[in-house]
C-alpha atoms as a PDB file:
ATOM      1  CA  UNK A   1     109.167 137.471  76.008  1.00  0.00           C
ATOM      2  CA  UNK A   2     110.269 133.828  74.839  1.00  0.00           C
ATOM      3  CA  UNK A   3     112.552 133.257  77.221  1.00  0.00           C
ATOM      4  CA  UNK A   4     109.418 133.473  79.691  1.00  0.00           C
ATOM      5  CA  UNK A   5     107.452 131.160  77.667  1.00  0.00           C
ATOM      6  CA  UNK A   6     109.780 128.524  77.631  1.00  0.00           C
ATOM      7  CA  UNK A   7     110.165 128.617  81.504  1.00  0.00           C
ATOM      8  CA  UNK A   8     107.610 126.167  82.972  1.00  0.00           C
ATOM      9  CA  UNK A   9     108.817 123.855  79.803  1.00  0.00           C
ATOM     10  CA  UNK A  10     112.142 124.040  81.170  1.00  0.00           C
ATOM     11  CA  UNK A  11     110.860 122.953  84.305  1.00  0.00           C
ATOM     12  CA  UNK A  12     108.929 120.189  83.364  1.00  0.00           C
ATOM     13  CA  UNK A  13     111.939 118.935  81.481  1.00  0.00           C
ATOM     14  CA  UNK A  14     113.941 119.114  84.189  1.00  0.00           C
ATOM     15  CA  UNK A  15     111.838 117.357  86.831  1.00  0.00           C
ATOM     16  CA  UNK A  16     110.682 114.531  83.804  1.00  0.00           C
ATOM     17  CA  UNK A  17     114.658 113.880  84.143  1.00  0.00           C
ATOM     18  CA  UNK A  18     114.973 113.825  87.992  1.00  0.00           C
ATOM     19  CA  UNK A  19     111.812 111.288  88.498  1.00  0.00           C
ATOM     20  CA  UNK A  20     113.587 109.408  85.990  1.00  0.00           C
ATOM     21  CA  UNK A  21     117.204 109.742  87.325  1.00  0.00           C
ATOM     22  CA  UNK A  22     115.318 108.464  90.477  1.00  0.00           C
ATOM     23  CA  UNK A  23     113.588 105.969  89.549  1.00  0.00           C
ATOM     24  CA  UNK A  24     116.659 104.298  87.662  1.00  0.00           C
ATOM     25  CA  UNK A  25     118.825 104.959  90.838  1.00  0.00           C
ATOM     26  CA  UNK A  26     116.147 102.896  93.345  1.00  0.00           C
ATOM     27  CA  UNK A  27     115.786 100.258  90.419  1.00  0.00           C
ATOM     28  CA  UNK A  28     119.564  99.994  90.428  1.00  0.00           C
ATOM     29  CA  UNK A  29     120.121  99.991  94.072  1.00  0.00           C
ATOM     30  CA  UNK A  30     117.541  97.407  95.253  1.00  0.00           C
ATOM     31  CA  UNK A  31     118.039  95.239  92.046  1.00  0.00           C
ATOM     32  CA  UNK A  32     119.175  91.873  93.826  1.00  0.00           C
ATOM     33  CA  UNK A  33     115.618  91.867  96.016  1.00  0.00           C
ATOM     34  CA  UNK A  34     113.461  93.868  93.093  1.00  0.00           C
ATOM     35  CA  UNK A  35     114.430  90.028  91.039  1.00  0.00           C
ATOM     36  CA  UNK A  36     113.529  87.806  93.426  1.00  0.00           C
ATOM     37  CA  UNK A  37     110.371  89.603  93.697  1.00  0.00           C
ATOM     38  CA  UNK A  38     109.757  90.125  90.493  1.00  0.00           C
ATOM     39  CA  UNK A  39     110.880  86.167  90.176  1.00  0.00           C
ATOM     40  CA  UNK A  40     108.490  84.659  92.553  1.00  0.00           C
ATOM     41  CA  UNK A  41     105.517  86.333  91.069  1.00  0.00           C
ATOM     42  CA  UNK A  42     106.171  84.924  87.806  1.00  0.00           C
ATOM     43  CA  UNK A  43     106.098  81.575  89.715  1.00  0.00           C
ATOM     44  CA  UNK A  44     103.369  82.274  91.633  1.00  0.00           C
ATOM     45  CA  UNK A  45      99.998  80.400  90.677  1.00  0.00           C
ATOM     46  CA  UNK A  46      96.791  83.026  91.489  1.00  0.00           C
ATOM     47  CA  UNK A  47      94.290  80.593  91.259  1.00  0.00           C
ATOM     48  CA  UNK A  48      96.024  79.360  94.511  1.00  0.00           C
ATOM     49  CA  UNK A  49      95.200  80.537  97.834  1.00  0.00           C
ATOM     50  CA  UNK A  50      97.025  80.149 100.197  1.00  0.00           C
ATOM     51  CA  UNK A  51      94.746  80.736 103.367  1.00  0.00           C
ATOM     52  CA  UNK A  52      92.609  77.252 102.033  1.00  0.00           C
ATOM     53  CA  UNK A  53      96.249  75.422 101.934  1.00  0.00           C
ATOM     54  CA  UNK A  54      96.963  76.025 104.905  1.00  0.00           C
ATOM     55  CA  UNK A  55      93.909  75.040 106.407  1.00  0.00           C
ATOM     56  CA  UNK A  56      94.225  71.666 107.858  1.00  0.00           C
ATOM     57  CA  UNK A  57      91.442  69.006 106.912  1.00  0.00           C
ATOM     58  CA  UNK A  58      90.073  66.635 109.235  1.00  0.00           C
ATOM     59  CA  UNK A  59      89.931  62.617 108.076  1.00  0.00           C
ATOM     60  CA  UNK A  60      86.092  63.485 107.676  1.00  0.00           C
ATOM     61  CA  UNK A  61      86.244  66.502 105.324  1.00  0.00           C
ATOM     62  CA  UNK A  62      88.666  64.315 103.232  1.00  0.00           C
ATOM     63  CA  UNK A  63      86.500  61.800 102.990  1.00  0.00           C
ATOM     64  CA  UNK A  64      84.019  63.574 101.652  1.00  0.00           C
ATOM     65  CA  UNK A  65      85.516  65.128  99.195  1.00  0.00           C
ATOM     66  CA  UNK A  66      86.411  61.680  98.151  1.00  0.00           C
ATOM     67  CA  UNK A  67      82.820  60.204  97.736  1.00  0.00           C
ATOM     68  CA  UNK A  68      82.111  63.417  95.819  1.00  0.00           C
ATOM     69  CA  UNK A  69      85.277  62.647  93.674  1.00  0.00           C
ATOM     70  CA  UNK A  70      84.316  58.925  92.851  1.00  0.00           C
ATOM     71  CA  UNK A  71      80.363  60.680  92.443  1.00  0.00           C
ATOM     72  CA  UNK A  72      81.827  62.348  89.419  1.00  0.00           C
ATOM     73  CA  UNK A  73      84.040  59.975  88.109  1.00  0.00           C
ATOM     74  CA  UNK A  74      81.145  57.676  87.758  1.00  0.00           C
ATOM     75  CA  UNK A  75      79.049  60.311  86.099  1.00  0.00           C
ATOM     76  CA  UNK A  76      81.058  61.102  84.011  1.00  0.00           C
ATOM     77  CA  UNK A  77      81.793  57.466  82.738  1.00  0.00           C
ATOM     78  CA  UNK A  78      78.275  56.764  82.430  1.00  0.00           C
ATOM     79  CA  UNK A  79      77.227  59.843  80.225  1.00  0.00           C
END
């Protein structure tokens, strides 16, 4: 009777080692592109996006933005 018992232990041993075995074998094989990855997140700046980089500004929208700038600025020195 206990060597039935132990059976589905066995097997959960044994498949705990082969998702591990796996996982360290696709870790190990794609480790040169898994680090670059890995590397340019880490560099990576979320408060970014990147669609509103990208999108080009015309001379009006920038100047705008700049009268709102100097708006601020002279706020903000006056408070």
């Amino acid at each position: 009777m206990a060597k039935r018992d132990s059976a589905p232990l066995k097997s959960a041993v044994i498949v705990i080692g082969a998702l591990a075995f796996g996982w360290a074998a696709i870790e190990l094989a794609f480790k040169p592109w898994l680090d670059k990855a890995r590397a340019s997140m880490d560099k990576s700046d979320p408060t970014r996006d990147p669609d509103d980089a990208d999108a080009k500004k015309s001379p009006e929208d920038e100047l705008v933005a700049d009268a709102v700038a100097d708006d601020a600025a002279s706020t903000d020195a006056t408070t």
